[in-house]
C-alpha atoms as a PDB file:
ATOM      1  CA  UNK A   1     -77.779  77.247 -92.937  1.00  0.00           C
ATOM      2  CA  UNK A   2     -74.307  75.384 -92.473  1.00  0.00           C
ATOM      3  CA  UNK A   3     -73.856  71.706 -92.595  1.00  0.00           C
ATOM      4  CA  UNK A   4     -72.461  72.103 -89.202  1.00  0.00           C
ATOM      5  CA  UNK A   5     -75.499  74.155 -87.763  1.00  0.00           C
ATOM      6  CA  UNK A   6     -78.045  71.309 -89.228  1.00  0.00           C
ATOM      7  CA  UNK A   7     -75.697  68.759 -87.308  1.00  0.00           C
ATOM      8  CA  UNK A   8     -76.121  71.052 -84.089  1.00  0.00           C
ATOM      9  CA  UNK A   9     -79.588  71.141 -84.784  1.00  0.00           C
ATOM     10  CA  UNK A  10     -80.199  67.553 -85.295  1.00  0.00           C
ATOM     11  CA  UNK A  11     -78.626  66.418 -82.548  1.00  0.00           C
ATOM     12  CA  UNK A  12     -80.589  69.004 -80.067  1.00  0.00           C
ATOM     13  CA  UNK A  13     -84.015  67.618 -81.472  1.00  0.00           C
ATOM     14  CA  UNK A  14     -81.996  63.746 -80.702  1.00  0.00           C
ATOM     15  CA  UNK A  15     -80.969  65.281 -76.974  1.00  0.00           C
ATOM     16  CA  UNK A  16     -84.647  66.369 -76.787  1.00  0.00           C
ATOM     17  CA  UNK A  17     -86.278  62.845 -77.749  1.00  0.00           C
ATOM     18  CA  UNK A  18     -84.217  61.497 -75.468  1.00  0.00           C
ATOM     19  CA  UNK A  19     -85.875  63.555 -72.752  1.00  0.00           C
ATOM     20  CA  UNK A  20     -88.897  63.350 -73.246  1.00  0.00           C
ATOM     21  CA  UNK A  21     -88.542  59.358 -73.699  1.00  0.00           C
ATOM     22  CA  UNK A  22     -87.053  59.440 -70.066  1.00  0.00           C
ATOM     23  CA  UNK A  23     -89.468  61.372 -69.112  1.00  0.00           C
ATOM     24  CA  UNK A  24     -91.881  58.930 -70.049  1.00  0.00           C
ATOM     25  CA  UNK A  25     -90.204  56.347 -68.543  1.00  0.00           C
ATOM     26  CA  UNK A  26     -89.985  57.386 -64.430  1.00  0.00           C
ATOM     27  CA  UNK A  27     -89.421  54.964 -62.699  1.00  0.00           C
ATOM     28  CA  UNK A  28     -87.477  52.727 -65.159  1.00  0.00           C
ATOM     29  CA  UNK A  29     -84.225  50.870 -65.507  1.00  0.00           C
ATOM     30  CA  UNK A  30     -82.581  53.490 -67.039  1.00  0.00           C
ATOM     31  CA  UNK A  31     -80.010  51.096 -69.159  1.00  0.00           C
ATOM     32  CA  UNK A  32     -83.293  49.466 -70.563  1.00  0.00           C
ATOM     33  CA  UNK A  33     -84.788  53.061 -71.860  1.00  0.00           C
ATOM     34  CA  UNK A  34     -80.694  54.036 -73.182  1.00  0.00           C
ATOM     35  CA  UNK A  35     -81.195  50.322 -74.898  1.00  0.00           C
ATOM     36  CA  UNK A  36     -84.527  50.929 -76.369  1.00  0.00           C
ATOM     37  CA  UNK A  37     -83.463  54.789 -77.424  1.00  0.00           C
ATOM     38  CA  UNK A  38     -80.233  53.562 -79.244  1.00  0.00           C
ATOM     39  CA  UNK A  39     -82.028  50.952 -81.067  1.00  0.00           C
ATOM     40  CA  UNK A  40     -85.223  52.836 -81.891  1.00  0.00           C
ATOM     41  CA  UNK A  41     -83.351  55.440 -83.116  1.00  0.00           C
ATOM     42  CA  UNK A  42     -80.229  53.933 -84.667  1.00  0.00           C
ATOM     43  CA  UNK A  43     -77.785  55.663 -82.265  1.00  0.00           C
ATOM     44  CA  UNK A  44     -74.843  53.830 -80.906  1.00  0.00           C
ATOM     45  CA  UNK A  45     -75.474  53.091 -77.512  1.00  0.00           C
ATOM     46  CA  UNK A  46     -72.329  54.794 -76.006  1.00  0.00           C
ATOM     47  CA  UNK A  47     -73.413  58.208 -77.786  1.00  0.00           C
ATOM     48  CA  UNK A  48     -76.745  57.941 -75.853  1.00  0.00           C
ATOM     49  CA  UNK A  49     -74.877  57.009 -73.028  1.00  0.00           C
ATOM     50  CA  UNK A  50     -72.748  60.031 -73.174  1.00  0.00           C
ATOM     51  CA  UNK A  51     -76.202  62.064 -73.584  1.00  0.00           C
ATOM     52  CA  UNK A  52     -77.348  60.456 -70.317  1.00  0.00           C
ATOM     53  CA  UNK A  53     -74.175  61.653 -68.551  1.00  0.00           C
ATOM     54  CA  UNK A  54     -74.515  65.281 -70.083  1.00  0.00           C
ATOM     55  CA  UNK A  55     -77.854  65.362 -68.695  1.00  0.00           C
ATOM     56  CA  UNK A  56     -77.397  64.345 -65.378  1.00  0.00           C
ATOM     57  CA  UNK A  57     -74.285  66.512 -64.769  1.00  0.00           C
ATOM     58  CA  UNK A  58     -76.491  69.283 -65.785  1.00  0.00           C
ATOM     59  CA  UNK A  59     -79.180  68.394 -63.229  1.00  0.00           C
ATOM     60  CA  UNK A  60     -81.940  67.425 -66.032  1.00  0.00           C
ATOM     61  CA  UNK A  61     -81.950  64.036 -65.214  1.00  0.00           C
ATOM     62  CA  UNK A  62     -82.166  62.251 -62.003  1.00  0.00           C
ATOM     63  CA  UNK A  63     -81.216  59.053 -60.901  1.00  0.00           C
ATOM     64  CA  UNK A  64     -81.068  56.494 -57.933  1.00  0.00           C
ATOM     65  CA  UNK A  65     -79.927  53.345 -58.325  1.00  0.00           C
ATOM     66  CA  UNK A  66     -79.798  53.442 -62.082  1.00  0.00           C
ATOM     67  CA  UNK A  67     -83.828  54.022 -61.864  1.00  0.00           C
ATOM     68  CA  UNK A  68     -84.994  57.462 -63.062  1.00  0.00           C
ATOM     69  CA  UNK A  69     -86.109  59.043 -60.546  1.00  0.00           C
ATOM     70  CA  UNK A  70     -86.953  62.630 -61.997  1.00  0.00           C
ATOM     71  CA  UNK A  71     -86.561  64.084 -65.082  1.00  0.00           C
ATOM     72  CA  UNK A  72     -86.250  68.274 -65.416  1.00  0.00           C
ATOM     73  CA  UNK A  73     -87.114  69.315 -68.724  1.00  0.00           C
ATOM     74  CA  UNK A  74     -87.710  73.398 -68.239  1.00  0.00           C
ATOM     75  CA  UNK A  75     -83.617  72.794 -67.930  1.00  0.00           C
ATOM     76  CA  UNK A  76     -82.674  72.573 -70.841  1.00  0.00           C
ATOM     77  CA  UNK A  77     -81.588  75.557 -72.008  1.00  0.00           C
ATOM     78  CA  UNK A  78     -82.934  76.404 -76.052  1.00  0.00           C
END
């Protein structure tokens, strides 16, 4: 396996923590569970940030009012 397929990897298994962590979380300030994820896992906050926005755009994630409201998991594709 390449170094740049074990990168792929690793960050699918990070986009995939971060799911299920949201998922945990309904009904949640979502900028306290980015926090907490970023910290917990030593990401910087803007790349979970930018996970957050992939998410949503793809309809995995929803929110209202910065709350999560529901969170799609069977969406993720892989």
């Amino acid at each position: 396996m390449s170094v740049a397929q074990k990168v792929r990897m690793e960050r699918l298994e990070r986009i995939r923590r971060f799911i299920k962590t949201l998922k945990a979380n309904i009904g949640e300030d979502v900028n306290k569970v980015v926090a907490w994820f970023a910290v917990t896992t030593g990401l910087r906050e803007k790349v979970v940030r930018e996970y957050l926005a992939l998410l949503s755009r793809a309809g995995v994630v929803e929110l209202e009012n910065r709350i999560i409201k529901e969170v799609h998991e069977e969406k993720l594709i892989g």
